[in-house]
N, C-alpha and C. Protein backbone atom coordinates (compact mmCIF):
# COMPACT_ATOMS: atom_id res chain seq x y z
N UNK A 1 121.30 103.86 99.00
CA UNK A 1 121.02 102.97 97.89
C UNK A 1 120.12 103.70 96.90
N UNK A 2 120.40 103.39 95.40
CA UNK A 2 119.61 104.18 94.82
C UNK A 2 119.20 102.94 93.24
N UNK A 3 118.52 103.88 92.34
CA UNK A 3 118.39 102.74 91.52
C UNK A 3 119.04 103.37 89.93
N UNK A 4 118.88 102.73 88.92
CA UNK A 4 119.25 103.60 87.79
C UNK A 4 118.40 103.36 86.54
N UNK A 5 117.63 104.34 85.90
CA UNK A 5 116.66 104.03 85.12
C UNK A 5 117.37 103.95 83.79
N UNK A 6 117.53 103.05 82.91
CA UNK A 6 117.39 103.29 81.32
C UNK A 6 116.63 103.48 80.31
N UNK A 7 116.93 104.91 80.18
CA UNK A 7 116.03 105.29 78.99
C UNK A 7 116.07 104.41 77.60
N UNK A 8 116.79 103.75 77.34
CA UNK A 8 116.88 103.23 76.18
C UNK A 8 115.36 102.07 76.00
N UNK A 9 115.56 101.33 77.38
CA UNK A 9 114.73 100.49 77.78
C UNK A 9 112.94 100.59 78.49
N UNK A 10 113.21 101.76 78.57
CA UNK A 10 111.70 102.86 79.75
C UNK A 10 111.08 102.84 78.49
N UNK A 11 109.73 102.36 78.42
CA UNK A 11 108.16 102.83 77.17
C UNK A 11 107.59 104.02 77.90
N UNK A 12 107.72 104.35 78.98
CA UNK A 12 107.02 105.23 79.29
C UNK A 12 105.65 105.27 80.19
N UNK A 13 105.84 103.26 80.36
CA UNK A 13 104.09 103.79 81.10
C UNK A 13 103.56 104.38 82.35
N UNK A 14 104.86 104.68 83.41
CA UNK A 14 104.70 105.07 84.62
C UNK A 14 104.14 104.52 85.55
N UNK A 15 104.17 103.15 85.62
CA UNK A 15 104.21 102.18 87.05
C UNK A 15 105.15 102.60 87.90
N UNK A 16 106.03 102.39 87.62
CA UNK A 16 107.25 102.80 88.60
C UNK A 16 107.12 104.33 89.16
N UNK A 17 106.49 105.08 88.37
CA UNK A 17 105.97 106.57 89.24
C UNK A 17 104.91 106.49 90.27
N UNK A 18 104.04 105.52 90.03
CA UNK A 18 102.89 105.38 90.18
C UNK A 18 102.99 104.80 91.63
N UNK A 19 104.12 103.53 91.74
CA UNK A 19 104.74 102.98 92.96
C UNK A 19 105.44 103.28 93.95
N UNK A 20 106.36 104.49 93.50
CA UNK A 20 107.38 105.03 94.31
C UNK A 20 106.59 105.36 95.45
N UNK A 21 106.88 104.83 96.63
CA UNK A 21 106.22 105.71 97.87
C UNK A 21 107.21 107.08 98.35
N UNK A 22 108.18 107.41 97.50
CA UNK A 22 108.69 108.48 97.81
C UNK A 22 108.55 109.57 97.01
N UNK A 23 107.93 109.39 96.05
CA UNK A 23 107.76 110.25 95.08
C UNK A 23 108.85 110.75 94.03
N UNK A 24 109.77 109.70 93.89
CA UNK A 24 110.96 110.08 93.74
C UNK A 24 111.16 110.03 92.09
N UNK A 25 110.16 109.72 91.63
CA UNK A 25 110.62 109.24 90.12
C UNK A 25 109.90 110.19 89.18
N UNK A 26 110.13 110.58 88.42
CA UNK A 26 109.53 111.82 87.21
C UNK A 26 109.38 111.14 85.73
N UNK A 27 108.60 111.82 85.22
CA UNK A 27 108.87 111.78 83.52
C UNK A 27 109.38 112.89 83.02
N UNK A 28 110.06 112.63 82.18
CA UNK A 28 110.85 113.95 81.80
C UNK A 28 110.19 114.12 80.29
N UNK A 29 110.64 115.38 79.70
CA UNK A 29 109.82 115.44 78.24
C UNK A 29 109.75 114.59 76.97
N UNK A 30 110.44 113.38 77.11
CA UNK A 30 110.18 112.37 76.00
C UNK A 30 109.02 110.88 76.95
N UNK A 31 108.86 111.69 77.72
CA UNK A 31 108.00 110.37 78.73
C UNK A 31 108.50 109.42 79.17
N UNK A 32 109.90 109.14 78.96
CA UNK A 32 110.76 108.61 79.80
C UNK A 32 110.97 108.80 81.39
N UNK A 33 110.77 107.96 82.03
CA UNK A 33 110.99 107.96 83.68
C UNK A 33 112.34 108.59 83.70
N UNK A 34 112.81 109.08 85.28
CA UNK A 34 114.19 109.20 85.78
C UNK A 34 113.90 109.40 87.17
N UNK A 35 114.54 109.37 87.79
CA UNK A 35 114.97 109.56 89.24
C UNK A 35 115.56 111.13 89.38
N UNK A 36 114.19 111.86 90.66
CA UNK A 36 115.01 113.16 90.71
C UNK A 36 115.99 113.16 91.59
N UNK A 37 115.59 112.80 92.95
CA UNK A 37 116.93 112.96 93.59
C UNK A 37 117.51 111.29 94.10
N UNK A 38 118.69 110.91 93.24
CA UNK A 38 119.03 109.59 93.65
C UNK A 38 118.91 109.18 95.19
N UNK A 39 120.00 110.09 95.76
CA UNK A 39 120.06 109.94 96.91
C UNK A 39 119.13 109.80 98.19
N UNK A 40 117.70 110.25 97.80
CA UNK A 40 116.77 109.99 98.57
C UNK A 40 115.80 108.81 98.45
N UNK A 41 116.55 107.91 97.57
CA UNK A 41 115.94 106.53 97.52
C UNK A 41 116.05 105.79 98.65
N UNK A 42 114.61 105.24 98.73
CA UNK A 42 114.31 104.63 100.09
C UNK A 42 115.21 102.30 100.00
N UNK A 43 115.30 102.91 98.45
CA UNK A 43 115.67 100.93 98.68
C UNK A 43 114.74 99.94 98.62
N UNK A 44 113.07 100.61 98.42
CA UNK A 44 112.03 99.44 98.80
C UNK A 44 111.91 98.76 96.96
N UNK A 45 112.29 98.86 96.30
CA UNK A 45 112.60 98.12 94.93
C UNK A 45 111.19 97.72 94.35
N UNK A 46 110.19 98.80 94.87
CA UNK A 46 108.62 98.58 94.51
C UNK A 46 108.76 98.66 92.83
N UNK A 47 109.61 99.92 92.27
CA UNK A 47 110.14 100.57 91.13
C UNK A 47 110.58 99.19 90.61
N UNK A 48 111.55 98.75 90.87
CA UNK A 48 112.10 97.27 90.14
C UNK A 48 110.93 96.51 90.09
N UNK A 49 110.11 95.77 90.73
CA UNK A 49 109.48 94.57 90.88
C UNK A 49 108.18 95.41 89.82
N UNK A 50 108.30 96.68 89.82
CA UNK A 50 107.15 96.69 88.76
C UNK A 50 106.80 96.98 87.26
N UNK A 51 108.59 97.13 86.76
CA UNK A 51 108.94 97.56 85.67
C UNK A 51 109.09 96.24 85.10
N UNK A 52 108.24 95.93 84.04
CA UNK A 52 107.73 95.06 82.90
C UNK A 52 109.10 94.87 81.64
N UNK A 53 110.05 95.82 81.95
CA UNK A 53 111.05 96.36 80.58
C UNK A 53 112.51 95.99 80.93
N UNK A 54 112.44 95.96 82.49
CA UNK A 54 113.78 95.46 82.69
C UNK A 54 114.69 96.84 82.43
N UNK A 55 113.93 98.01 82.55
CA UNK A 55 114.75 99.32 82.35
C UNK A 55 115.46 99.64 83.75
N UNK A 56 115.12 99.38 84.67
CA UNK A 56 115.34 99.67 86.07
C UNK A 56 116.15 98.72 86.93
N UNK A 57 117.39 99.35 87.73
CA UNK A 57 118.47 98.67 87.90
C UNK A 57 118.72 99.29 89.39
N UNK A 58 118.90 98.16 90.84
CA UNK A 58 119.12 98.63 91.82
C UNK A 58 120.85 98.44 92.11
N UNK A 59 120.94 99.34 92.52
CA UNK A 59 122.28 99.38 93.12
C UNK A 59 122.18 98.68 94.66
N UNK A 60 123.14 97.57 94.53
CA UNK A 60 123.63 96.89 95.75
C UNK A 60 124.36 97.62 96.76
N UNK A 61 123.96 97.93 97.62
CA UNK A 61 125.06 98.66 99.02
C UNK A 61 126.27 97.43 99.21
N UNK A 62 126.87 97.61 99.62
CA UNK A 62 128.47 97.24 100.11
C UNK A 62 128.28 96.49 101.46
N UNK A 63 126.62 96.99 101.96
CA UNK A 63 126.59 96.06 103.50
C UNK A 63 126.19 94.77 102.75
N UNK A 64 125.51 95.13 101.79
CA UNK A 64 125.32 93.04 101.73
C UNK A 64 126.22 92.80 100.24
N UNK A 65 127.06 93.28 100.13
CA UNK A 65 128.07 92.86 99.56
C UNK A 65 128.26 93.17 98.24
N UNK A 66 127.60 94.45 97.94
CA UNK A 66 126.98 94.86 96.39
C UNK A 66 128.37 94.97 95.99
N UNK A 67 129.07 96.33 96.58
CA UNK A 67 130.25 96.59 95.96
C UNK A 67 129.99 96.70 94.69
N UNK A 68 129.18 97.67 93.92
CA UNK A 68 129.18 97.99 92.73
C UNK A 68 128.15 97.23 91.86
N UNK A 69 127.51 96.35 92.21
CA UNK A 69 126.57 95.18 91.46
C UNK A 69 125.09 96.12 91.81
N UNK A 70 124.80 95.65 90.76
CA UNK A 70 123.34 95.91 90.07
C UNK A 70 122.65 95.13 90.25
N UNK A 71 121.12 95.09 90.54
CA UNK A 71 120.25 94.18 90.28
C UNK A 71 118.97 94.50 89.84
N UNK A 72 118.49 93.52 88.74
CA UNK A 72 117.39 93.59 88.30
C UNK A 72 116.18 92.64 88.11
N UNK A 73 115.19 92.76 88.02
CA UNK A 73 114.24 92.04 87.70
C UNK A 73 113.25 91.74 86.38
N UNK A 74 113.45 90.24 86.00
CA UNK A 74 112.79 90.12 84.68
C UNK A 74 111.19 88.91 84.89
N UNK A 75 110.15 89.16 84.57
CA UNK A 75 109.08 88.45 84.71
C UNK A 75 108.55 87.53 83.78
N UNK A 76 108.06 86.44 84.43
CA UNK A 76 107.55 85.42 83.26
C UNK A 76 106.06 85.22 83.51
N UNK A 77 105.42 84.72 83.63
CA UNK A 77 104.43 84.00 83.40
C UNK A 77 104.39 83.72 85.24
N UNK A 78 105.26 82.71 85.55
CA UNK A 78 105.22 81.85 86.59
C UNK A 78 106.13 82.22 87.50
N UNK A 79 107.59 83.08 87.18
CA UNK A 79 108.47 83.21 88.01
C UNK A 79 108.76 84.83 87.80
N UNK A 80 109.79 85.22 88.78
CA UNK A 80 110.61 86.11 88.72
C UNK A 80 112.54 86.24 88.66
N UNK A 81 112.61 86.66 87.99
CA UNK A 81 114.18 86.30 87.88
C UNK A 81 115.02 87.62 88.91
N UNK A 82 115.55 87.46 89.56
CA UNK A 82 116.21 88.31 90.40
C UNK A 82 117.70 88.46 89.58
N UNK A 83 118.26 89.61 89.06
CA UNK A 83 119.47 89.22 88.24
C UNK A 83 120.53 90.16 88.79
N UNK A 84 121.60 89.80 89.07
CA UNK A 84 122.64 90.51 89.77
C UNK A 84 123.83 90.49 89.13
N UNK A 85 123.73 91.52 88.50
CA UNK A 85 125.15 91.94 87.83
C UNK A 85 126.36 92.64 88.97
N UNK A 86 127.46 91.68 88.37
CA UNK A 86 128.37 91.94 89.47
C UNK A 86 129.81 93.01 88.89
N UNK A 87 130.69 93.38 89.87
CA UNK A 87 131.60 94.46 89.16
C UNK A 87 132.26 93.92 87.85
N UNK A 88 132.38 92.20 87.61
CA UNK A 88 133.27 91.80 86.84
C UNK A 88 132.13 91.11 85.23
N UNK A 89 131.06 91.70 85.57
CA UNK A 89 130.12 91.62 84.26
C UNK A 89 128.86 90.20 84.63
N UNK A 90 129.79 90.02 85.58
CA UNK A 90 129.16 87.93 85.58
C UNK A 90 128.22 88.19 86.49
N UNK A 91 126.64 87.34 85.70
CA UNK A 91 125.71 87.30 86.11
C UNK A 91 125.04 86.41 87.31
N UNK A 92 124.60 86.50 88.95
CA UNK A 92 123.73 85.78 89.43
C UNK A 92 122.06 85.71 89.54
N UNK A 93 121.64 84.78 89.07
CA UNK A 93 120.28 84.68 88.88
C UNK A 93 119.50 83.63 90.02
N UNK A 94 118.73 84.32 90.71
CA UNK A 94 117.92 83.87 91.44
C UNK A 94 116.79 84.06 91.13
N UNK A 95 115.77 82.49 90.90
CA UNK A 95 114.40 82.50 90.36
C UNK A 95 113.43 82.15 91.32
N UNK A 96 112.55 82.66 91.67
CA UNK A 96 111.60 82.95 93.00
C UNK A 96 110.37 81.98 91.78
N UNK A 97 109.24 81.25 92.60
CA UNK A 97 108.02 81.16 91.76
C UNK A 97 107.01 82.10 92.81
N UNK A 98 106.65 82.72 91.27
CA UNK A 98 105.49 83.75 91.53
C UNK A 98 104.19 83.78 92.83
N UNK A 99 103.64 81.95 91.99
CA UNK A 99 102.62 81.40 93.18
C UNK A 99 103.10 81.17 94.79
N UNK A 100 104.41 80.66 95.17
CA UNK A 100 104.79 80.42 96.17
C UNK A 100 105.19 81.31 96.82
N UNK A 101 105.96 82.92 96.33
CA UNK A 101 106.41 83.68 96.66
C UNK A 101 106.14 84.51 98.33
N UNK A 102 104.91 84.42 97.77
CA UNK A 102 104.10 85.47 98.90
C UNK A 102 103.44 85.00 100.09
N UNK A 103 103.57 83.17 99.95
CA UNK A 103 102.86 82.26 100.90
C UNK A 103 103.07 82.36 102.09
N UNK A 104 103.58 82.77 102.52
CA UNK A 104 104.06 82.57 104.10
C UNK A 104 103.94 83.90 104.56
């Protein structure tokens, strides 16, 4: 499993470097993040849950049914939006609340 960064969308502030417990993520010379080696992504989506920009996109494995779907995360105030783009464009959104999240 790996993830996919967009530069279009990356400011540059390096949370997601900062998080990786694998060390896996770089800035390259416009200060844009990337991923050096995809393939040694661990899957822990620390990188997603901490990117503010919505630049950062996990790839779904095929064991839980990704088959090509993406997922991302967008933040509010109160919630988190879990967003899962699927092979045929169509979006599932699952909204977690922030406060309750971590309760248990």
């Amino acid at each position: 499993m790996s993830i996919k960064i967009d530069k279009n969308k990356c400011v540059g502030c390096k949370k997601c470097i900062e998080v990786c417990p694998g060390t896996l993520i770089c800035k390259d010379e416009d200060g844009k993040a990337y991923i050096k080696y995809p393939k040694n992504c661990w899957g822990c989506t620390a990188c997603l849950k901490e990117c503010k920009f919505s630049a950062i996109e996990y790839y779904l494995g095929a064991d839980i049914g990704g088959n090509g779907a993406k997922l991302k995360v967008l933040e509010t105030i109160d919630t988190l939006d879990w967003i899962i783009t699927h092979e045929n464009n169509k979006n599932t959104t699952i909204t977690t609340n922030r406060k309750e999240s971590n309760k248990y």
